[in-house]
Protein backbone atom coordinates (compact mmCIF):
# COMPACT_ATOMS: atom_id res chain seq x y z
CA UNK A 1 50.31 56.64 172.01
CA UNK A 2 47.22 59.33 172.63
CA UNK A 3 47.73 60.38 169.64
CA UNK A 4 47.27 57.22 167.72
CA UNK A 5 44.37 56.75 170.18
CA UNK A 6 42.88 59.89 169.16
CA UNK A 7 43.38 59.50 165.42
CA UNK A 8 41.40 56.01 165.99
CA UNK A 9 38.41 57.99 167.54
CA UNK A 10 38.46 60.81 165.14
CA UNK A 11 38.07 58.17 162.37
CA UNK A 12 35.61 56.09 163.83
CA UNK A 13 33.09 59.22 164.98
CA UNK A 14 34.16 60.41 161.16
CA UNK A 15 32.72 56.82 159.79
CA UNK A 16 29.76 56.14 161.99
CA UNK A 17 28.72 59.93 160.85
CA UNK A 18 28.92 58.68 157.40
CA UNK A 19 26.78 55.23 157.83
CA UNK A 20 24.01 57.62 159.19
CA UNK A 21 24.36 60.17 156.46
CA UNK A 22 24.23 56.86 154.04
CA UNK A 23 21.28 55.36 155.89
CA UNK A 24 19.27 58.76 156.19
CA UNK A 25 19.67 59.02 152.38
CA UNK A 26 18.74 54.87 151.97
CA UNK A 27 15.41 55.52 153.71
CA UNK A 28 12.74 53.93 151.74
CA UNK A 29 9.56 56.24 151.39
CA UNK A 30 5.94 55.50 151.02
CA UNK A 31 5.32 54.08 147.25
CA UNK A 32 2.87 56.63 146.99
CA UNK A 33 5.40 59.47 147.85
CA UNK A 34 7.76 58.37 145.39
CA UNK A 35 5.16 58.33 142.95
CA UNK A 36 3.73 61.83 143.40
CA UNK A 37 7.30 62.95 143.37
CA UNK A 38 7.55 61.51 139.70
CA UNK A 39 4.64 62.86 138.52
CA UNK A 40 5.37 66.47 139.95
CA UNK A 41 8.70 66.38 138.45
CA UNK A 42 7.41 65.43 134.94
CA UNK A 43 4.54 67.73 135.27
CA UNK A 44 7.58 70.79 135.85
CA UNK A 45 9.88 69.46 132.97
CA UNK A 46 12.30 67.92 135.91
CA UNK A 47 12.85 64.46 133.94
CA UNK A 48 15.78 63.58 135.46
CA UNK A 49 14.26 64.13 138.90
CA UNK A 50 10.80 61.89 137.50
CA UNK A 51 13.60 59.37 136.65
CA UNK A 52 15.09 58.69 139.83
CA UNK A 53 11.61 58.57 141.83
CA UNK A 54 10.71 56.11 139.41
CA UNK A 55 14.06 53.68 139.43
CA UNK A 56 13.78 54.14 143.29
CA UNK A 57 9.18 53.52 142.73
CA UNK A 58 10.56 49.93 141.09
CA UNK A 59 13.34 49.32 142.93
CA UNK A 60 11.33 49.07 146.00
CA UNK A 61 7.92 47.91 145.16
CA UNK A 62 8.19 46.03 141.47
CA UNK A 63 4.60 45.11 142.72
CA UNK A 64 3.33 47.71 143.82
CA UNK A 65 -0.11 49.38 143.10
CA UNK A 66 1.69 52.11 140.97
CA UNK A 67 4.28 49.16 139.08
CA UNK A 68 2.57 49.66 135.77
CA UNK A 69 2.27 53.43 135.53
CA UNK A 70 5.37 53.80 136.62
CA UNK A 71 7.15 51.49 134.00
CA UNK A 72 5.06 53.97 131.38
CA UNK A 73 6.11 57.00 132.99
CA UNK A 74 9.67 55.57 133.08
CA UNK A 75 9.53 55.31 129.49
CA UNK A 76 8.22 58.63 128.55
CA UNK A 77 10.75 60.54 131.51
CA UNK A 78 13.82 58.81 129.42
CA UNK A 79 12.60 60.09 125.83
CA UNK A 80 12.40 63.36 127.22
CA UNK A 81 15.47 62.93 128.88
CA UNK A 82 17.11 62.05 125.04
CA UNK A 83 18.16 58.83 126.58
CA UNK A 84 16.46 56.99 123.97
CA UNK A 85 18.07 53.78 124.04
CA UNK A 86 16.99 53.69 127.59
CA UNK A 87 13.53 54.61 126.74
CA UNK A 88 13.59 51.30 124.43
CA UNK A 89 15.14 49.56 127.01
CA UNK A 90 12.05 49.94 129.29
CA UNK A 91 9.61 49.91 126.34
CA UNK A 92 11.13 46.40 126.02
CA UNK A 93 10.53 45.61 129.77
CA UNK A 94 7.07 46.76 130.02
CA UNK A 95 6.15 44.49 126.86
CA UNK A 96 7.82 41.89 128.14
CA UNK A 97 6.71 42.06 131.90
CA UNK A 98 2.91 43.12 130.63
CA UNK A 99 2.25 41.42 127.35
CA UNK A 100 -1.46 42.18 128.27
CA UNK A 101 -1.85 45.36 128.93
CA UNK A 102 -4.43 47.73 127.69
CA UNK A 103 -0.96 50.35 127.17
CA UNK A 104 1.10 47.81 125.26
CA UNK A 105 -0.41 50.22 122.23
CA UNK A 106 1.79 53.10 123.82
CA UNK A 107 4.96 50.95 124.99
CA UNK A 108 5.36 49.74 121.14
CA UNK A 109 4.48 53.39 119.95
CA UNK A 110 6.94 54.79 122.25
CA UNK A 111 9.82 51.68 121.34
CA UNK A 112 9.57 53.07 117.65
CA UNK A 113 9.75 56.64 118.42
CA UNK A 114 12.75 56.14 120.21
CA UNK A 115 14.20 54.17 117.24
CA UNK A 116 12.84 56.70 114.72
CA UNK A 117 14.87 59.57 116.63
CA UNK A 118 18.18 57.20 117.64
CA UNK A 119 19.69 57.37 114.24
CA UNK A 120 19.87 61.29 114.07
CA UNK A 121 21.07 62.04 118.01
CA UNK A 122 22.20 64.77 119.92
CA UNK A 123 23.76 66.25 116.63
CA UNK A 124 21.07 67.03 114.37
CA UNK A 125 19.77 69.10 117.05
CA UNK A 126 22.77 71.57 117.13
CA UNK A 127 24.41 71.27 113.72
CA UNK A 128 23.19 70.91 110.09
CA UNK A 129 22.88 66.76 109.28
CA UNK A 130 22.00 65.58 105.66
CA UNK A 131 19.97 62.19 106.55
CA UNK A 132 19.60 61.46 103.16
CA UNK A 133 23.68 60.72 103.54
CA UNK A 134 23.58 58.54 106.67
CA UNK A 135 23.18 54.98 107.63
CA UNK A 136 19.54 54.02 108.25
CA UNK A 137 20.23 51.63 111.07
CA UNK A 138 17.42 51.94 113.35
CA UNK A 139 14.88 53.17 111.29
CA UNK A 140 14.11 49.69 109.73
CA UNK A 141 13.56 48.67 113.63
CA UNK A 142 10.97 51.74 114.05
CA UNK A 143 9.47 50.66 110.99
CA UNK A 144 8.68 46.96 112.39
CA UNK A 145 7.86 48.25 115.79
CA UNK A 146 5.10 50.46 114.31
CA UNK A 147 3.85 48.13 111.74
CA UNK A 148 3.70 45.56 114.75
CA UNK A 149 1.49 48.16 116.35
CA UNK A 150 -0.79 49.08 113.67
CA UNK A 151 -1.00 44.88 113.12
CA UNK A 152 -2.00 44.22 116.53
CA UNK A 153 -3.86 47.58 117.66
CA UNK A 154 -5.62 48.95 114.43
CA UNK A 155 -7.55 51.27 116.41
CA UNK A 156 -5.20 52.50 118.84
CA UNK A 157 -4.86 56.10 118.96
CA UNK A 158 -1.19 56.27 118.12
CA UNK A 159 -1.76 54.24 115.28
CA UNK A 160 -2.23 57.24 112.58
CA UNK A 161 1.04 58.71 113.82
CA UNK A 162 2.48 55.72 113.12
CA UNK A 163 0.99 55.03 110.06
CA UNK A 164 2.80 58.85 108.61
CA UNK A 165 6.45 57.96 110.45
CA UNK A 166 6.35 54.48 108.63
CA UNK A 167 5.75 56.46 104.92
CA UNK A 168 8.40 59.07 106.44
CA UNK A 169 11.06 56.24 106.73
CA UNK A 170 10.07 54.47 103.66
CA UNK A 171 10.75 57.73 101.69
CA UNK A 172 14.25 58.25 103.77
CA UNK A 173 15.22 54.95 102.94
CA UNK A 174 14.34 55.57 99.37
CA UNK A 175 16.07 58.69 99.74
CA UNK A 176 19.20 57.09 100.73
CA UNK A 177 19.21 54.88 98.13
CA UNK A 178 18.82 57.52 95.61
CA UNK A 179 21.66 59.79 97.27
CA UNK A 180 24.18 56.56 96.72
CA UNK A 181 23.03 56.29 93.10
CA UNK A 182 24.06 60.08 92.38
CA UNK A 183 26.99 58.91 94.37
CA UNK A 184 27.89 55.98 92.07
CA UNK A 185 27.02 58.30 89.07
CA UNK A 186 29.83 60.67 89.87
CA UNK A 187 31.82 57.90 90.15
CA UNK A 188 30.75 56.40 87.21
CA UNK A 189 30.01 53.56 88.80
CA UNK A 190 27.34 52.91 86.44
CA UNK A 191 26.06 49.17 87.07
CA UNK A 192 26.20 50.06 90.39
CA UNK A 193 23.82 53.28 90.22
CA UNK A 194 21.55 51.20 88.04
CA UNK A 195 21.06 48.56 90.83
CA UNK A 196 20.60 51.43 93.16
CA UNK A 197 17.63 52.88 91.08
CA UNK A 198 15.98 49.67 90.60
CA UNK A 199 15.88 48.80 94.28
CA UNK A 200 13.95 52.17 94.54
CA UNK A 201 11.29 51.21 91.59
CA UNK A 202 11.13 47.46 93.10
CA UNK A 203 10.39 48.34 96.50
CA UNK A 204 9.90 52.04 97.38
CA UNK A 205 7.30 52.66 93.99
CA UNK A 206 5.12 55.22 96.40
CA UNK A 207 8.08 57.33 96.81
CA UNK A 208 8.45 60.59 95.72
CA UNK A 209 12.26 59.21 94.59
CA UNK A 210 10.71 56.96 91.73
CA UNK A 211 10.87 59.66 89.06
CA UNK A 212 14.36 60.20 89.01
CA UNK A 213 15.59 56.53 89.30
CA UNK A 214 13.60 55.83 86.44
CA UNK A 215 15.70 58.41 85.17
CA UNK A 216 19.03 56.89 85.93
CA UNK A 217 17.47 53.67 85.10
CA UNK A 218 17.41 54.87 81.47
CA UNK A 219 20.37 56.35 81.13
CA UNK A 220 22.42 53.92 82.71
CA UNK A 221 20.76 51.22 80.51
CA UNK A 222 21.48 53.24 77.62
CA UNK A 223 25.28 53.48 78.77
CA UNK A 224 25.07 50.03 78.79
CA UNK A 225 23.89 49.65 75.54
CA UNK A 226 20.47 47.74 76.85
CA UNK A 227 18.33 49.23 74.79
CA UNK A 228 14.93 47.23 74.90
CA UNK A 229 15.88 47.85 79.15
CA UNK A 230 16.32 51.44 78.60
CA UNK A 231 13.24 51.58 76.27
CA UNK A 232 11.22 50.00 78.70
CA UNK A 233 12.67 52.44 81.32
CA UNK A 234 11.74 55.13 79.44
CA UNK A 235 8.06 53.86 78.87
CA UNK A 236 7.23 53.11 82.42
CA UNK A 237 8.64 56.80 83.65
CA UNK A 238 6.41 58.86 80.26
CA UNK A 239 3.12 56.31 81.92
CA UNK A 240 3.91 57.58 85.43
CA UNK A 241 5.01 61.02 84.88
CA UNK A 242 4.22 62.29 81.73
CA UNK A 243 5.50 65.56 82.87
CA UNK A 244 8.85 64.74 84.11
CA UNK A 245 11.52 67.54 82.69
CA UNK A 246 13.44 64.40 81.10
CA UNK A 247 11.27 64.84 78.19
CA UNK A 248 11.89 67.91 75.78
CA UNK A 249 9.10 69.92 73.73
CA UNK A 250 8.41 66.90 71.47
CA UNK A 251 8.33 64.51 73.97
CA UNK A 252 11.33 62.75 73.35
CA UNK A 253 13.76 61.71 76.07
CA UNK A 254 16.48 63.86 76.37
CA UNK A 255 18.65 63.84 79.64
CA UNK A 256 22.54 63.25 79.80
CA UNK A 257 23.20 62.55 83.09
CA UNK A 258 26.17 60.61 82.83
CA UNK A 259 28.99 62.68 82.72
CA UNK A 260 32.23 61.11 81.21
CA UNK A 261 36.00 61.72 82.31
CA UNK A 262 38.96 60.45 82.49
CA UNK A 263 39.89 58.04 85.22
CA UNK A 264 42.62 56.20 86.19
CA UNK A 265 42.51 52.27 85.79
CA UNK A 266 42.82 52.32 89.79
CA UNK A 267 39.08 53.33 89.55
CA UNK A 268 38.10 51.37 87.18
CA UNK A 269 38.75 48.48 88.20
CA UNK A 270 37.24 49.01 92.10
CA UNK A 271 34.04 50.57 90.34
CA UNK A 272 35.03 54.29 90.91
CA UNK A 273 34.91 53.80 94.97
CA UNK A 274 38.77 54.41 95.12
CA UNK A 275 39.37 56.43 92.14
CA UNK A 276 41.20 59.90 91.68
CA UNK A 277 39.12 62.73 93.47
């Protein structure tokens, strides 16, 4: 019987000692505190330390005299933390919570950075990533967040950044475009490759890609024995780049880059996407 009696005071001294330890850690500090402990942690690099002073900074006083600097800071600490969908996450709440503010310039800035970076990850940091070969998927959302931006602030100070990333994903997306083309090419997929290359003449024409669809836009024409199309092709890429190595000594049009093999009737039929490697 003591000993039961014992056990039961062991393990109530062991829990009360455990509801102080919890409390001691629960205890709210000054706002002002928790904000000067954010701002000396992202001042030493210590984002993940700028982080918590600033969940704890909102959790405590969402009204506080530091509420708006600290939803900023919040936003910058997770970017640098590479938590980037975070970072949009409270990019999205500071819009939303401050449609008015004289830093909703940064917070949209700062949305589309985060979206410019979230296709590539952790992995182009460490190992060797071809972007030309992957999905675009967020970098249409960076491009509306900073054409929002330069839309509503004109002026703002991030807007010229913006202004370059938005060309930079315009030419990636061309780029991409372009890299299934030569895709569909050795796959003789040839309709296929010419739709490519005319989605980069119809709408990325500032591109540095446009040369070489024009290209395939000829030759695939030609394959397809549209000859007026593969004329015209031909015209619009000797207007725009009379120099382009597609055109020999005499300036004639001379590229054959449409390779023909034999292929199974397997890829024929699905366009060369399943055929014999």
């Amino acid at each position: 019987m003591r000993s039961v009696v014992r056990l039961l005071l062991v393990t109530t001294a062991a829990l009360m000692i455990s509801a102080c330890a919890s409390n001691e850690q629960e205890e709210v500090l000054p706002e002002e505190t928790y904000y000067e402990n954010a701002r000396d942690a992202m001042n030493s690099g210590n984002f993940n330390e700028a982080e918590l002073n600033l969940d704890y900074l909102e959790t405590y006083y969402p009204f506080g005299r530091y509420a708006e600097q600290a939803q900023l800071d919040l936003i910058y600490a997770r970017y640098q933390n590479l938590d980037l969908e975070g970072a949009r996450a409270a990019a999205d709440r500071f819009l939303r919570l401050n449609p008015q503010s004289d830093h909703a310039d940064y917070a949209l800035y700062m949305r589309g950075l985060a979206s410019y970076n979230l296709d590539i990850g952790l992995a182009a940091r460490y190992f060797p990533v071809d972007v030309a070969a992957r999905d675009p998927g967020e970098q249409r959302q960076a491009f509306r967040d900073f054409s929002e931006l330069l839309n509503r602030y004109p002026s703002s100070e991030y807007a010229p950044d913006a202004r370059q990333r938005m060309i930079a994903i315009r030419n990636r997306l061309a780029e991409l475009e372009l890299f299934a083309a030569r895709y569909y090419i050795s796959r003789e997929a040839y309709i296929a490759a010419n739709n490519r290359a005319r989605f980069i003449v119809e709408n990325y024409s500032t591109t540095p890609f446009v040369e070489e669809a024009l290209i395939i836009m000829a030759e695939t024409f030609r394959f397809m024995d549209l000859k007026k199309a593969s004329a015209d092709a031909v015209a619009m890429l000797e207007e725009n780049f009379p120099d382009s190595t597609a055109f020999n000594e005499d300036g004639e049009f001379q590229v054959d880059a449409l390779k023909r093999k034999d292929r199974s009737l397997s890829s024929v039929v699905t366009f060369g996407l399943m055929g014999d490697e």
